[in-house]
PDB file of N, CA and C in Angstrom:
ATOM      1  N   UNK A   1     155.954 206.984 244.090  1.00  0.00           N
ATOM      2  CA  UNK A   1     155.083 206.137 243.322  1.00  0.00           C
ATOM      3  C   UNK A   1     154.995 206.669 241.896  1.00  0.00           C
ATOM      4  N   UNK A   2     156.080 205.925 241.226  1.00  0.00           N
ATOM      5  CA  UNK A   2     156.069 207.001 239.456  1.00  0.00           C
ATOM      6  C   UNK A   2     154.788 206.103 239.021  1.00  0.00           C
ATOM      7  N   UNK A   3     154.323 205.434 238.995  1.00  0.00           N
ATOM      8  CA  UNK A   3     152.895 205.124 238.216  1.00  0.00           C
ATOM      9  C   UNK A   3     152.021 205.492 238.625  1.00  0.00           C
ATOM     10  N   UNK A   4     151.637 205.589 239.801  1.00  0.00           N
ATOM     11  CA  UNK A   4     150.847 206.831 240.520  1.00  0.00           C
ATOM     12  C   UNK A   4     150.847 208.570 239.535  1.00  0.00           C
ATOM     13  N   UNK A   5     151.823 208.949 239.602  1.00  0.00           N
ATOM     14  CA  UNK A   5     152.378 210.040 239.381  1.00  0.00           C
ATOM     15  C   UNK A   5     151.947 209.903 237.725  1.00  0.00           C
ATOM     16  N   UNK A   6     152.468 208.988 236.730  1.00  0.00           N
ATOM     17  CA  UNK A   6     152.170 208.856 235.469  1.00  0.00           C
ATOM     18  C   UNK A   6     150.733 208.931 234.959  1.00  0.00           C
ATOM     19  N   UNK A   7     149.861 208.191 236.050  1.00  0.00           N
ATOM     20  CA  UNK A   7     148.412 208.307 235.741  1.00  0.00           C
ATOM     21  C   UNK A   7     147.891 209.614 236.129  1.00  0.00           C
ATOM     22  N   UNK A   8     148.224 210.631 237.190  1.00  0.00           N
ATOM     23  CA  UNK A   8     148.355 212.005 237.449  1.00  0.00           C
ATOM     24  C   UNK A   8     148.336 212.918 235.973  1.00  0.00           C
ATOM     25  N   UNK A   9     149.803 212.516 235.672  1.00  0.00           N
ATOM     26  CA  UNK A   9     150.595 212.979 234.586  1.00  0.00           C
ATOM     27  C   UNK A   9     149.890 213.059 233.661  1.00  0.00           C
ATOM     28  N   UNK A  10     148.966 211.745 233.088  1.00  0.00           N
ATOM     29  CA  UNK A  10     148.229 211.916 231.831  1.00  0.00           C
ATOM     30  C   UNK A  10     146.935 212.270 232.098  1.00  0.00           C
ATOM     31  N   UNK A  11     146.079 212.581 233.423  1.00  0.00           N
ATOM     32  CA  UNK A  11     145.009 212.786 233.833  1.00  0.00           C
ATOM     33  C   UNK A  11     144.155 212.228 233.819  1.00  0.00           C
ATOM     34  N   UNK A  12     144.579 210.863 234.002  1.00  0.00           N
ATOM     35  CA  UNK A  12     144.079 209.608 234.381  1.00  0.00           C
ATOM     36  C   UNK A  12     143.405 209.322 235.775  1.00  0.00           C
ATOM     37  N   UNK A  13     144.328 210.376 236.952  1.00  0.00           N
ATOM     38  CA  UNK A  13     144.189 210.384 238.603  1.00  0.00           C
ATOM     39  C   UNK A  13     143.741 211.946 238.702  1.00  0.00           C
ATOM     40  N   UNK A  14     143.050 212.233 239.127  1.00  0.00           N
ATOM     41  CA  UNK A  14     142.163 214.191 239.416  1.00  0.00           C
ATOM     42  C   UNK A  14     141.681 213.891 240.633  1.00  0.00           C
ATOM     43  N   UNK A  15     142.123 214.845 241.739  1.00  0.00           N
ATOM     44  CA  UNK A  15     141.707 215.312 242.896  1.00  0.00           C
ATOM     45  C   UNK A  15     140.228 216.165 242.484  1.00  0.00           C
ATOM     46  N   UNK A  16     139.185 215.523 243.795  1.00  0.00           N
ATOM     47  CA  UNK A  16     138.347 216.108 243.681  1.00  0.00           C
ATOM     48  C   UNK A  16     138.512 216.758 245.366  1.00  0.00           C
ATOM     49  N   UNK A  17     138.157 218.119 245.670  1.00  0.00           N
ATOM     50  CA  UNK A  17     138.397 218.532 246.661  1.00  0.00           C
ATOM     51  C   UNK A  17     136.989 218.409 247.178  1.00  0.00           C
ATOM     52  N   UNK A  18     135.998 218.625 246.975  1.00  0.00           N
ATOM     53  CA  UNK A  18     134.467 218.088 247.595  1.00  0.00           C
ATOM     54  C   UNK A  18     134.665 216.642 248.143  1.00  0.00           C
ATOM     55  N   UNK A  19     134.704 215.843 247.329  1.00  0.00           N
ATOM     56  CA  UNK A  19     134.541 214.543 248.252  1.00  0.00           C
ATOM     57  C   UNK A  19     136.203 214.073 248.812  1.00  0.00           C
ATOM     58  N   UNK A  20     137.254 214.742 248.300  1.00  0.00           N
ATOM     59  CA  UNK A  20     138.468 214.664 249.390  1.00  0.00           C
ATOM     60  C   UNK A  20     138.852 213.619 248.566  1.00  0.00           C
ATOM     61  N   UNK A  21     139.015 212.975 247.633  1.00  0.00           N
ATOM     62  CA  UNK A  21     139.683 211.655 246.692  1.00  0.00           C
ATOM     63  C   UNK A  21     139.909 212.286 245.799  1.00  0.00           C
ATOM     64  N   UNK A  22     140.600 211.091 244.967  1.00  0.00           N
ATOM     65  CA  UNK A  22     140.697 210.715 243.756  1.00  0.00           C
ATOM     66  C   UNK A  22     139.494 210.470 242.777  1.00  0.00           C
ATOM     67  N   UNK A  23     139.816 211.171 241.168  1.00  0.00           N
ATOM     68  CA  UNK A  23     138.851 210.385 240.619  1.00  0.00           C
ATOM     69  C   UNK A  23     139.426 209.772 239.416  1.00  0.00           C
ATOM     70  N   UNK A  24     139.217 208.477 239.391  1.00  0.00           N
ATOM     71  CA  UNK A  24     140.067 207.525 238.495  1.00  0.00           C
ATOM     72  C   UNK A  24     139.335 206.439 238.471  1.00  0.00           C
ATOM     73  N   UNK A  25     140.001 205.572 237.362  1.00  0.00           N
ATOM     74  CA  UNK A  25     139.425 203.875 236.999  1.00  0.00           C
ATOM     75  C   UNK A  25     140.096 203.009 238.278  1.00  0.00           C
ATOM     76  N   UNK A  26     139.027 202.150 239.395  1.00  0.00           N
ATOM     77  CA  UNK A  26     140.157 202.012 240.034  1.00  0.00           C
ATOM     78  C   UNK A  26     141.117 200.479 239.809  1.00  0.00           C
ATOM     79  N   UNK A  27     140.623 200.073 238.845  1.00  0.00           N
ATOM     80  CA  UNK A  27     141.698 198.754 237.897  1.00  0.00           C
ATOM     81  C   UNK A  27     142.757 199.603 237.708  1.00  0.00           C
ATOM     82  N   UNK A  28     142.807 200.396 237.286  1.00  0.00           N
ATOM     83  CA  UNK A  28     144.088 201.750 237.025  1.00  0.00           C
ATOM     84  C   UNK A  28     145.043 201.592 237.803  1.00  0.00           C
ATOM     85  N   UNK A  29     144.084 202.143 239.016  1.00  0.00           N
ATOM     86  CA  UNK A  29     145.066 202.918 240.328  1.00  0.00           C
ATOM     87  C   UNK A  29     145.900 201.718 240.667  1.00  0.00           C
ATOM     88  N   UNK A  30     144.745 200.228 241.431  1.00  0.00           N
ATOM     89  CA  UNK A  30     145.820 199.280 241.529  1.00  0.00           C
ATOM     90  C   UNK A  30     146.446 198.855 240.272  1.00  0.00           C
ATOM     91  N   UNK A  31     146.545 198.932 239.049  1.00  0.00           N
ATOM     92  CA  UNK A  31     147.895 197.896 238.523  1.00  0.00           C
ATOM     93  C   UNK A  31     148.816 199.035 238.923  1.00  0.00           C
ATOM     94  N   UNK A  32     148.303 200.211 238.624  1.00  0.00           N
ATOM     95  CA  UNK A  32     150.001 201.033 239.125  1.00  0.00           C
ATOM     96  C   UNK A  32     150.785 201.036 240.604  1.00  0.00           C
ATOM     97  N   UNK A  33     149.609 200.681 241.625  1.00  0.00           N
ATOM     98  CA  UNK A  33     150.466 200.001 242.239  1.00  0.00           C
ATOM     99  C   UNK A  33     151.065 199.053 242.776  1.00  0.00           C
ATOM    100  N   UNK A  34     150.599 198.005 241.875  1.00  0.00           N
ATOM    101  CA  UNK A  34     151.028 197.007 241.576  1.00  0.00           C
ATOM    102  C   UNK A  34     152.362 197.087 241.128  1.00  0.00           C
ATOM    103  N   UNK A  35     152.074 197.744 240.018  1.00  0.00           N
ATOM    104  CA  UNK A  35     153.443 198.399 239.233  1.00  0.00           C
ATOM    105  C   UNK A  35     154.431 199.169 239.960  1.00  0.00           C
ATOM    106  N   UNK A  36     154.244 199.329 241.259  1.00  0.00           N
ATOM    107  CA  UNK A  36     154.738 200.231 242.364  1.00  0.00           C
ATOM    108  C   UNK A  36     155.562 198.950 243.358  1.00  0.00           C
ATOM    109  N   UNK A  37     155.410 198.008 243.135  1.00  0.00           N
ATOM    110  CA  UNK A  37     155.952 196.730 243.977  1.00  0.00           C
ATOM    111  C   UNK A  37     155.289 196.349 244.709  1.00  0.00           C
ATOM    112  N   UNK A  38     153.940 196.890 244.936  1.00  0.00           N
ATOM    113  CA  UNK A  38     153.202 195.923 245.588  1.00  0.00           C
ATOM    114  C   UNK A  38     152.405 194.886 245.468  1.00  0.00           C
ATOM    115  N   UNK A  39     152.106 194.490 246.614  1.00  0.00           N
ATOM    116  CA  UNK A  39     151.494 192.518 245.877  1.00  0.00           C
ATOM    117  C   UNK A  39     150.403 192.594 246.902  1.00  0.00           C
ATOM    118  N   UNK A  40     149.222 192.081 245.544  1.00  0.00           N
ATOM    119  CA  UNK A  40     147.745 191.978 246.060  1.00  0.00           C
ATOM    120  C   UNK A  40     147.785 191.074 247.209  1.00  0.00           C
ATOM    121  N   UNK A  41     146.841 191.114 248.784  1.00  0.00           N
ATOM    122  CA  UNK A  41     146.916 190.208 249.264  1.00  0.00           C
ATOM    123  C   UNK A  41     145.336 190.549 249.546  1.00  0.00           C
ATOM    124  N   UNK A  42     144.665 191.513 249.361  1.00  0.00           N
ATOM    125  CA  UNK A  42     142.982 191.271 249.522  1.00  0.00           C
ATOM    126  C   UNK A  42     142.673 192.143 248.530  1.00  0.00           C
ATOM    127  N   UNK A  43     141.235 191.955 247.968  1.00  0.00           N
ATOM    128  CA  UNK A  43     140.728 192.522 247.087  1.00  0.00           C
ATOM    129  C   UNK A  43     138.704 192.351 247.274  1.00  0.00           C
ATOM    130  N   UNK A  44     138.477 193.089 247.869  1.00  0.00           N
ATOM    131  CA  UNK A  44     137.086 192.990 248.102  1.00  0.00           C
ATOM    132  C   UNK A  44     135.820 194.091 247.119  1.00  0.00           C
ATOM    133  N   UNK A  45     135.089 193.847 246.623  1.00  0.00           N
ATOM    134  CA  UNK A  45     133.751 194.072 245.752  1.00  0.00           C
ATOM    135  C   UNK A  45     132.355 194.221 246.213  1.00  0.00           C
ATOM    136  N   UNK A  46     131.580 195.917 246.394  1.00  0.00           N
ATOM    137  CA  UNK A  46     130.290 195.246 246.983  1.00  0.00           C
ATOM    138  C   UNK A  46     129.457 195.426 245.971  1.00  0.00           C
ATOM    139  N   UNK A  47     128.643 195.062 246.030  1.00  0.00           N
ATOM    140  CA  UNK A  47     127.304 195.230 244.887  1.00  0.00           C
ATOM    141  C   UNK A  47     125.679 195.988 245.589  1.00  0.00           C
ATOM    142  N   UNK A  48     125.757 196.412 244.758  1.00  0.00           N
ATOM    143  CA  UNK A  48     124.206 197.099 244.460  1.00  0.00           C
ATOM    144  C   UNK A  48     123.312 195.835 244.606  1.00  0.00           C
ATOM    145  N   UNK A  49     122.232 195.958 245.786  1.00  0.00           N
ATOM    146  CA  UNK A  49     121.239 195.020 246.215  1.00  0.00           C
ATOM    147  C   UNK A  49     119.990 195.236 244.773  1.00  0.00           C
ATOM    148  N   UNK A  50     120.060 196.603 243.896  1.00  0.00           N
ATOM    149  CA  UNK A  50     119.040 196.605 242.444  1.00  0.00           C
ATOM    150  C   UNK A  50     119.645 196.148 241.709  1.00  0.00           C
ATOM    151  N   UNK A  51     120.529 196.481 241.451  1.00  0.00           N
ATOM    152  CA  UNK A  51     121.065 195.801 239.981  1.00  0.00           C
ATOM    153  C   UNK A  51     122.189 195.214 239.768  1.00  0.00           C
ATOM    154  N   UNK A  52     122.342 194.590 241.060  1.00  0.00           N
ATOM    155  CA  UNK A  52     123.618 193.626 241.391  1.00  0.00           C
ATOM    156  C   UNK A  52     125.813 194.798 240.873  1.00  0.00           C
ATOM    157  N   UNK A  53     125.345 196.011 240.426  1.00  0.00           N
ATOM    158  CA  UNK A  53     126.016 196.577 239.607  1.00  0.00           C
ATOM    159  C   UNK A  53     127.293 196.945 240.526  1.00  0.00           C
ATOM    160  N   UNK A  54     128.259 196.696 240.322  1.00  0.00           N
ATOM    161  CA  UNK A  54     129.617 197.251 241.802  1.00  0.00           C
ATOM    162  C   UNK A  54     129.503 198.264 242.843  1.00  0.00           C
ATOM    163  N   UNK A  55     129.449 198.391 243.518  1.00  0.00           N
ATOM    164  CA  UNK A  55     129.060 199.879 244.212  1.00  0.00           C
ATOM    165  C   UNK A  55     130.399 200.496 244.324  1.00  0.00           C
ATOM    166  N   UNK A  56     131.465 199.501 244.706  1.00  0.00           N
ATOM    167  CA  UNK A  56     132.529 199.990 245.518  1.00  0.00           C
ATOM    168  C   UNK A  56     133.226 198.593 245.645  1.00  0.00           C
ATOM    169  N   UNK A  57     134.885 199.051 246.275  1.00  0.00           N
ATOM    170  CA  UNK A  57     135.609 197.964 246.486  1.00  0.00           C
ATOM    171  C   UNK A  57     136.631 198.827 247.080  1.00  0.00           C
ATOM    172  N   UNK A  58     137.574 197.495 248.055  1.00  0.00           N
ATOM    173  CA  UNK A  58     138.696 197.972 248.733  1.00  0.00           C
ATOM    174  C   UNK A  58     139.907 196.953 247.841  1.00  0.00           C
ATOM    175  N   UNK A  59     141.140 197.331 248.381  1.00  0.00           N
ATOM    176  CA  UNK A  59     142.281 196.482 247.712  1.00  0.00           C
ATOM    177  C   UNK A  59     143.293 197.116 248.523  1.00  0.00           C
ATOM    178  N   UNK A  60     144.364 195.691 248.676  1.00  0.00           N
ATOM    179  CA  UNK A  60     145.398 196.542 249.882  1.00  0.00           C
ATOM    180  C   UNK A  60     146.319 195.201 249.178  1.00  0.00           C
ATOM    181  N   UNK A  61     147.870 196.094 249.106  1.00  0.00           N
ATOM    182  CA  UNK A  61     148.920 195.307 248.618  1.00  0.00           C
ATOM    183  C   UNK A  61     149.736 195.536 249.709  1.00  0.00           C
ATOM    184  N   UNK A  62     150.635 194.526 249.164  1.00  0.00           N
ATOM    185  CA  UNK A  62     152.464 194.527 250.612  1.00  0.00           C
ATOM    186  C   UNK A  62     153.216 194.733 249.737  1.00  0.00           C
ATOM    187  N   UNK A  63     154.750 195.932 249.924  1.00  0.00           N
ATOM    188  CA  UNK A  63     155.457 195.770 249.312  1.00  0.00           C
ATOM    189  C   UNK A  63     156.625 194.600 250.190  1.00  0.00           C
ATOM    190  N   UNK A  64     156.764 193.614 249.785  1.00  0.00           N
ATOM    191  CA  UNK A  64     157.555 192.274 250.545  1.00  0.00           C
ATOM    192  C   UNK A  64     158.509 193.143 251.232  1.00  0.00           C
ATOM    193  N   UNK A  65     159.111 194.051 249.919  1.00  0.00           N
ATOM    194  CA  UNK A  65     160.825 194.385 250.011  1.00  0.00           C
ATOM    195  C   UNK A  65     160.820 195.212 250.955  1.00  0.00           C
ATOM    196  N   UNK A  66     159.835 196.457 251.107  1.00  0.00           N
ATOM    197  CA  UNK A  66     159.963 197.292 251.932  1.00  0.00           C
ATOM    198  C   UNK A  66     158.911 197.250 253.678  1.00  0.00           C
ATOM    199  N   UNK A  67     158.352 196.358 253.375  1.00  0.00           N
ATOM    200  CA  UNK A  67     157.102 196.789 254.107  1.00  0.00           C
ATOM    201  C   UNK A  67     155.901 196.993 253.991  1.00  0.00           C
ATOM    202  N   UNK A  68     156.035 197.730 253.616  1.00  0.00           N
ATOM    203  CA  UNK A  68     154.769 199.632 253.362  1.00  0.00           C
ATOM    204  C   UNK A  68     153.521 198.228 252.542  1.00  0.00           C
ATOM    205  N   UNK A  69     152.520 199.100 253.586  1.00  0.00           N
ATOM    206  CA  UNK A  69     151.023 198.645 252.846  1.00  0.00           C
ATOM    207  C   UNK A  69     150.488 199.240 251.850  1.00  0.00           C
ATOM    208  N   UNK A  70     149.927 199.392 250.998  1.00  0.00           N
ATOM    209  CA  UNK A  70     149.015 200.347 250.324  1.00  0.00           C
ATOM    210  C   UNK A  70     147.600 199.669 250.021  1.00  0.00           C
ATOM    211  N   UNK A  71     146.739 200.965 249.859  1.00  0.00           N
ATOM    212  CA  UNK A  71     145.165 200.441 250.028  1.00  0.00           C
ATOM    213  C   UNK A  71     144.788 201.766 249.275  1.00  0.00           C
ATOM    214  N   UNK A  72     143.403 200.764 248.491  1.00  0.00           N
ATOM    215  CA  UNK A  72     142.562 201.687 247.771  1.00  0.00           C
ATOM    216  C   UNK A  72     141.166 201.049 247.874  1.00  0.00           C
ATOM    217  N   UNK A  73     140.518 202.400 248.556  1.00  0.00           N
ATOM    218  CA  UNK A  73     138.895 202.194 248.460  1.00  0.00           C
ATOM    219  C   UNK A  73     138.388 202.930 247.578  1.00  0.00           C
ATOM    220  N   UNK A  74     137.412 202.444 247.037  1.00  0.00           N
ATOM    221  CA  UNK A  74     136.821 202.753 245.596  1.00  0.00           C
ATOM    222  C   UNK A  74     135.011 203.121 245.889  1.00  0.00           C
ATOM    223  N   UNK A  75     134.405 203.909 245.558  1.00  0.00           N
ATOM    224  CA  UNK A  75     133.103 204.193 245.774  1.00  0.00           C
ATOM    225  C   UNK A  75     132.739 205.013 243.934  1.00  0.00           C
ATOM    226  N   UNK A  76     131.962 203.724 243.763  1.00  0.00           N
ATOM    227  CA  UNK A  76     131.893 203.784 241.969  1.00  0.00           C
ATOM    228  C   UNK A  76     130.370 204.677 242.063  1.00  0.00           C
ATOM    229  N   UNK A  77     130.631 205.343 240.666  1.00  0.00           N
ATOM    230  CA  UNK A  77     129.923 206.115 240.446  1.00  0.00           C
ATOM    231  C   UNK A  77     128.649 206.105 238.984  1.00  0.00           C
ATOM    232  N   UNK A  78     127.137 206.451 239.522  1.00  0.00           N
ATOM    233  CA  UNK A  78     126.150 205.646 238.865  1.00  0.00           C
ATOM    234  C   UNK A  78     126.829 205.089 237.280  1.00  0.00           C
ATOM    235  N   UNK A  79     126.894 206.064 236.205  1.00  0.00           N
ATOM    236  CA  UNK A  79     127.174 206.038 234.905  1.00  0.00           C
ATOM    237  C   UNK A  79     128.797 205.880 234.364  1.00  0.00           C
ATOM    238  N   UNK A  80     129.536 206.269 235.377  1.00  0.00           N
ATOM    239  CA  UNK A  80     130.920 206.850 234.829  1.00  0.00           C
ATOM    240  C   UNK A  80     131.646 205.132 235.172  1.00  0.00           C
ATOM    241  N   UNK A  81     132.814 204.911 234.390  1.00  0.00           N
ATOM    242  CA  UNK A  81     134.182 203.722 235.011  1.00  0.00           C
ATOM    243  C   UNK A  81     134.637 204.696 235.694  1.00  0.00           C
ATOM    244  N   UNK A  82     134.609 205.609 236.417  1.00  0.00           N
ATOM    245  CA  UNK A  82     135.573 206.752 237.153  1.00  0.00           C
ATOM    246  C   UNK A  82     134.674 206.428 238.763  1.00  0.00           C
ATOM    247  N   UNK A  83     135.607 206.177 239.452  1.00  0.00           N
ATOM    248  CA  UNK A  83     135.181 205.935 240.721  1.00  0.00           C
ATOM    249  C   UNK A  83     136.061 207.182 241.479  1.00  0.00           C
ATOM    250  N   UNK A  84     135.488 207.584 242.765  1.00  0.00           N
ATOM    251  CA  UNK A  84     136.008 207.918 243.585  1.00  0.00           C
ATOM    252  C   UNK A  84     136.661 207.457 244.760  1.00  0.00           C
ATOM    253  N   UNK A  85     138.075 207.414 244.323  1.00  0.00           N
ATOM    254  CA  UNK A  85     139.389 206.589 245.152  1.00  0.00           C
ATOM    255  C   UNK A  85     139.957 206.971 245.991  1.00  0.00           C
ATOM    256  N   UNK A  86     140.224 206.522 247.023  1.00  0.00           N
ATOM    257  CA  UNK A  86     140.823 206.986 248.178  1.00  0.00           C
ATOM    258  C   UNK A  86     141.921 206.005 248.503  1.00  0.00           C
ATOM    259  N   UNK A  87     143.263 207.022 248.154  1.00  0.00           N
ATOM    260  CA  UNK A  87     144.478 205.750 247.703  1.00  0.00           C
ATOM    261  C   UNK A  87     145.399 206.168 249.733  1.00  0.00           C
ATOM    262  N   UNK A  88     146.106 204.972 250.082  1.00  0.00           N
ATOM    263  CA  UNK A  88     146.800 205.410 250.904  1.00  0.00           C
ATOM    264  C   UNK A  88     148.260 204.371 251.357  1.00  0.00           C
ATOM    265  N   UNK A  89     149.196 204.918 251.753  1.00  0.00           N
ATOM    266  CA  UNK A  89     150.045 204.101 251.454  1.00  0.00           C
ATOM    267  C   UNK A  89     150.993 204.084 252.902  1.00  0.00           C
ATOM    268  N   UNK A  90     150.936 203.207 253.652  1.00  0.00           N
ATOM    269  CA  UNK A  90     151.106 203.075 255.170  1.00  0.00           C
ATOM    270  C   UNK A  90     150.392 204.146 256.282  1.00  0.00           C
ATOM    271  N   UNK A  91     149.252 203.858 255.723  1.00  0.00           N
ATOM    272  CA  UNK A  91     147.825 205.258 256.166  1.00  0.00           C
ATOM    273  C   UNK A  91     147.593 206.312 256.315  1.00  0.00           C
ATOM    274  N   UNK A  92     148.958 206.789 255.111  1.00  0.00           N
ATOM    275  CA  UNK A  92     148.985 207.804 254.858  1.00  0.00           C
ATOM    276  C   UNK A  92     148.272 208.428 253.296  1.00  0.00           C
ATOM    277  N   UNK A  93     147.419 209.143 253.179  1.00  0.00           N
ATOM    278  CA  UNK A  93     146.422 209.702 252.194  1.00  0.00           C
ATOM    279  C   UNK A  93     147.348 210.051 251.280  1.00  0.00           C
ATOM    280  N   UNK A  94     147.638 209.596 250.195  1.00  0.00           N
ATOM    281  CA  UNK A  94     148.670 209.723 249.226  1.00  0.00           C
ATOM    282  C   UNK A  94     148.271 210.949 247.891  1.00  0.00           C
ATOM    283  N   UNK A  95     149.545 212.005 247.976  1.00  0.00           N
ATOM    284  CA  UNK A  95     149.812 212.916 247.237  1.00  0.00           C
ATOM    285  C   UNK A  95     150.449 212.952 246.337  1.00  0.00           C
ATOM    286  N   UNK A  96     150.300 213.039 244.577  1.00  0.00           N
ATOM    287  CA  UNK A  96     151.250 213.310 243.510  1.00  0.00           C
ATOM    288  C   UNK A  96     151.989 214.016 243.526  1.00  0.00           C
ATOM    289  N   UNK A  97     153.375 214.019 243.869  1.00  0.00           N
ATOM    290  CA  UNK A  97     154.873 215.369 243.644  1.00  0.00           C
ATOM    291  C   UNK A  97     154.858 215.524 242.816  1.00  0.00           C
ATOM    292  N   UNK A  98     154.088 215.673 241.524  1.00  0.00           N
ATOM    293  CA  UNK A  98     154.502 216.840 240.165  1.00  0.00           C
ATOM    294  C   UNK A  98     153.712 217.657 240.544  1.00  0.00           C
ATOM    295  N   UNK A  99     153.995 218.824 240.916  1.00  0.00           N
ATOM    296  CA  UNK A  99     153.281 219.993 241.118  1.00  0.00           C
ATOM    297  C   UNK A  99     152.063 219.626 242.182  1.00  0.00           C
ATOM    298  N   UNK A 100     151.119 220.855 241.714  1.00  0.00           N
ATOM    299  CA  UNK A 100     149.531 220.679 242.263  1.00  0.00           C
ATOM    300  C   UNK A 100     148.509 219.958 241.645  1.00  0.00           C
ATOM    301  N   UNK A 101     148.139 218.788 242.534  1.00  0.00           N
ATOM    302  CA  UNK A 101     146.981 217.996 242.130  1.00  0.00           C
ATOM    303  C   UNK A 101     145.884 218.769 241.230  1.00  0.00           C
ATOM    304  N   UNK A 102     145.592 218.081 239.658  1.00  0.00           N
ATOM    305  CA  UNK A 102     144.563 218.769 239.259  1.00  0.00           C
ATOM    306  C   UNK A 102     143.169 218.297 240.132  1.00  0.00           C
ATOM    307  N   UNK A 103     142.325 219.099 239.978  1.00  0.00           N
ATOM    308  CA  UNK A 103     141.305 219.301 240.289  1.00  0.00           C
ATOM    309  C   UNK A 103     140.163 218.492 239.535  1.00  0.00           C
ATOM    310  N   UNK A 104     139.302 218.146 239.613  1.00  0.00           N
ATOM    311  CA  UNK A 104     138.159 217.373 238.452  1.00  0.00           C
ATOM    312  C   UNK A 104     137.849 218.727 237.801  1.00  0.00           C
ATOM    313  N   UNK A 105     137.471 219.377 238.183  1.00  0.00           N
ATOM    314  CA  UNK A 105     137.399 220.872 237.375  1.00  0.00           C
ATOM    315  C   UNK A 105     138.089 221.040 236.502  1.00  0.00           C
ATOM    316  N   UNK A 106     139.392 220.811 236.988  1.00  0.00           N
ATOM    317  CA  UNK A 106     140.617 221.627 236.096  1.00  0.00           C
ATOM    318  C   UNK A 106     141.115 220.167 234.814  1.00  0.00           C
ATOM    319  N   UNK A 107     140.824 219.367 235.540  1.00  0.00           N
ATOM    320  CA  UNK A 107     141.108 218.303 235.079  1.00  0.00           C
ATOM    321  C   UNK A 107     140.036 217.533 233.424  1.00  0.00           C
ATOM    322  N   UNK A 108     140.926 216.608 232.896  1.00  0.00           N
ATOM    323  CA  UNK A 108     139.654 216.440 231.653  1.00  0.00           C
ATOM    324  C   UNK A 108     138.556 215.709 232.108  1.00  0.00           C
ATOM    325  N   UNK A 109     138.106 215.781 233.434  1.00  0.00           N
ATOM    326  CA  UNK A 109     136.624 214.978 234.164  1.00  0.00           C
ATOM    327  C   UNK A 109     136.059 216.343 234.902  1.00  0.00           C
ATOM    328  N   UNK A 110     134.235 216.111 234.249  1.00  0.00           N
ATOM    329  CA  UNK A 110     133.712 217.253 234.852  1.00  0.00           C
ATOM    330  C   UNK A 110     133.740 216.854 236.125  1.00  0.00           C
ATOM    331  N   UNK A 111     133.068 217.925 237.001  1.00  0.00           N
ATOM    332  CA  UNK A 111     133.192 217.550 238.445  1.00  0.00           C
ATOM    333  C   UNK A 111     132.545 216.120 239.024  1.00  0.00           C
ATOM    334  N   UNK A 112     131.364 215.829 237.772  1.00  0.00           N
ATOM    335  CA  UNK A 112     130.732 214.863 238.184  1.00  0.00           C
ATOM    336  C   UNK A 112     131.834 213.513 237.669  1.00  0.00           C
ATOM    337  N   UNK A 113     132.621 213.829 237.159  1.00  0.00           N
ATOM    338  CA  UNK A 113     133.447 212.622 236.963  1.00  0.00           C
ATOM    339  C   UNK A 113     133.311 211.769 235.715  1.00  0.00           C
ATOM    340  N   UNK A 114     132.811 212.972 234.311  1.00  0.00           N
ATOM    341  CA  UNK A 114     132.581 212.568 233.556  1.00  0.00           C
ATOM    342  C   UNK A 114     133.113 213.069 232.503  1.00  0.00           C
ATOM    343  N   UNK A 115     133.878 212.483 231.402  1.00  0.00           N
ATOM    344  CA  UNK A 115     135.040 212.741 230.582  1.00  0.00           C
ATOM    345  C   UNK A 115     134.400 214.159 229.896  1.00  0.00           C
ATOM    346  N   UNK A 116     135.511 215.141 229.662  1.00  0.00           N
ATOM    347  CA  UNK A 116     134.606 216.528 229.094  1.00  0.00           C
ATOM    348  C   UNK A 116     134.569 216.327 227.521  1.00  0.00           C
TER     349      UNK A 116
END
């Protein structure tokens, strides 16, 4: 998944090892994998019962050509566009091959997921 990997790359995508995800925009995550060949076939949104505000969302594409599903659940966070994503791609919990996943620590998002 090189757009996966590209948003990695620019530190766009940061492993948080506390809550076990991703932390990223998750409009991001799916166009890249979108950009990955897959094609939207659900896209679901929940809202905050106070302030109607997103809480969270799922999204799951088909790649036609190959098969393979991919899915991203999203659990948004009070202040930040940085949600915590949980990307997976034939239900498998998906890993960046350039090296070692940064960390939100290590990464330019404090742990709370907020640009440093």
């Amino acid at each position: 998944m090189s757009a996966l990997a590209d948003l990695h790359d620019h530190g766009r995508l940061t492993w948080t090892e506390r809550e076990r995800g991703w932390v990223a925009v998750p409009d991001e995550v799916v166009a890249a994998l979108a950009r990955g060949g897959f094609e939207e076939c659900k896209r679901e949104m929940t809202t905050s019962r106070r302030d109607l505000r997103p809480a969270g969302g799922v999204w799951q594409g088909v790649n036609r050509i190959t098969g393979s599903v991919a899915s991203a659940i999203w659990v948004a966070r009070a202040t930040q566009p940085q949600a915590t994503v949980f990307i997976e791609i034939d239900g498998e919990l998906i890993q960046v091959s350039h090296g070692a996943p940064r960390t939100s620590e290590e990464g330019p998002y404090r742990d709370e997921g907020g640009e440093s």
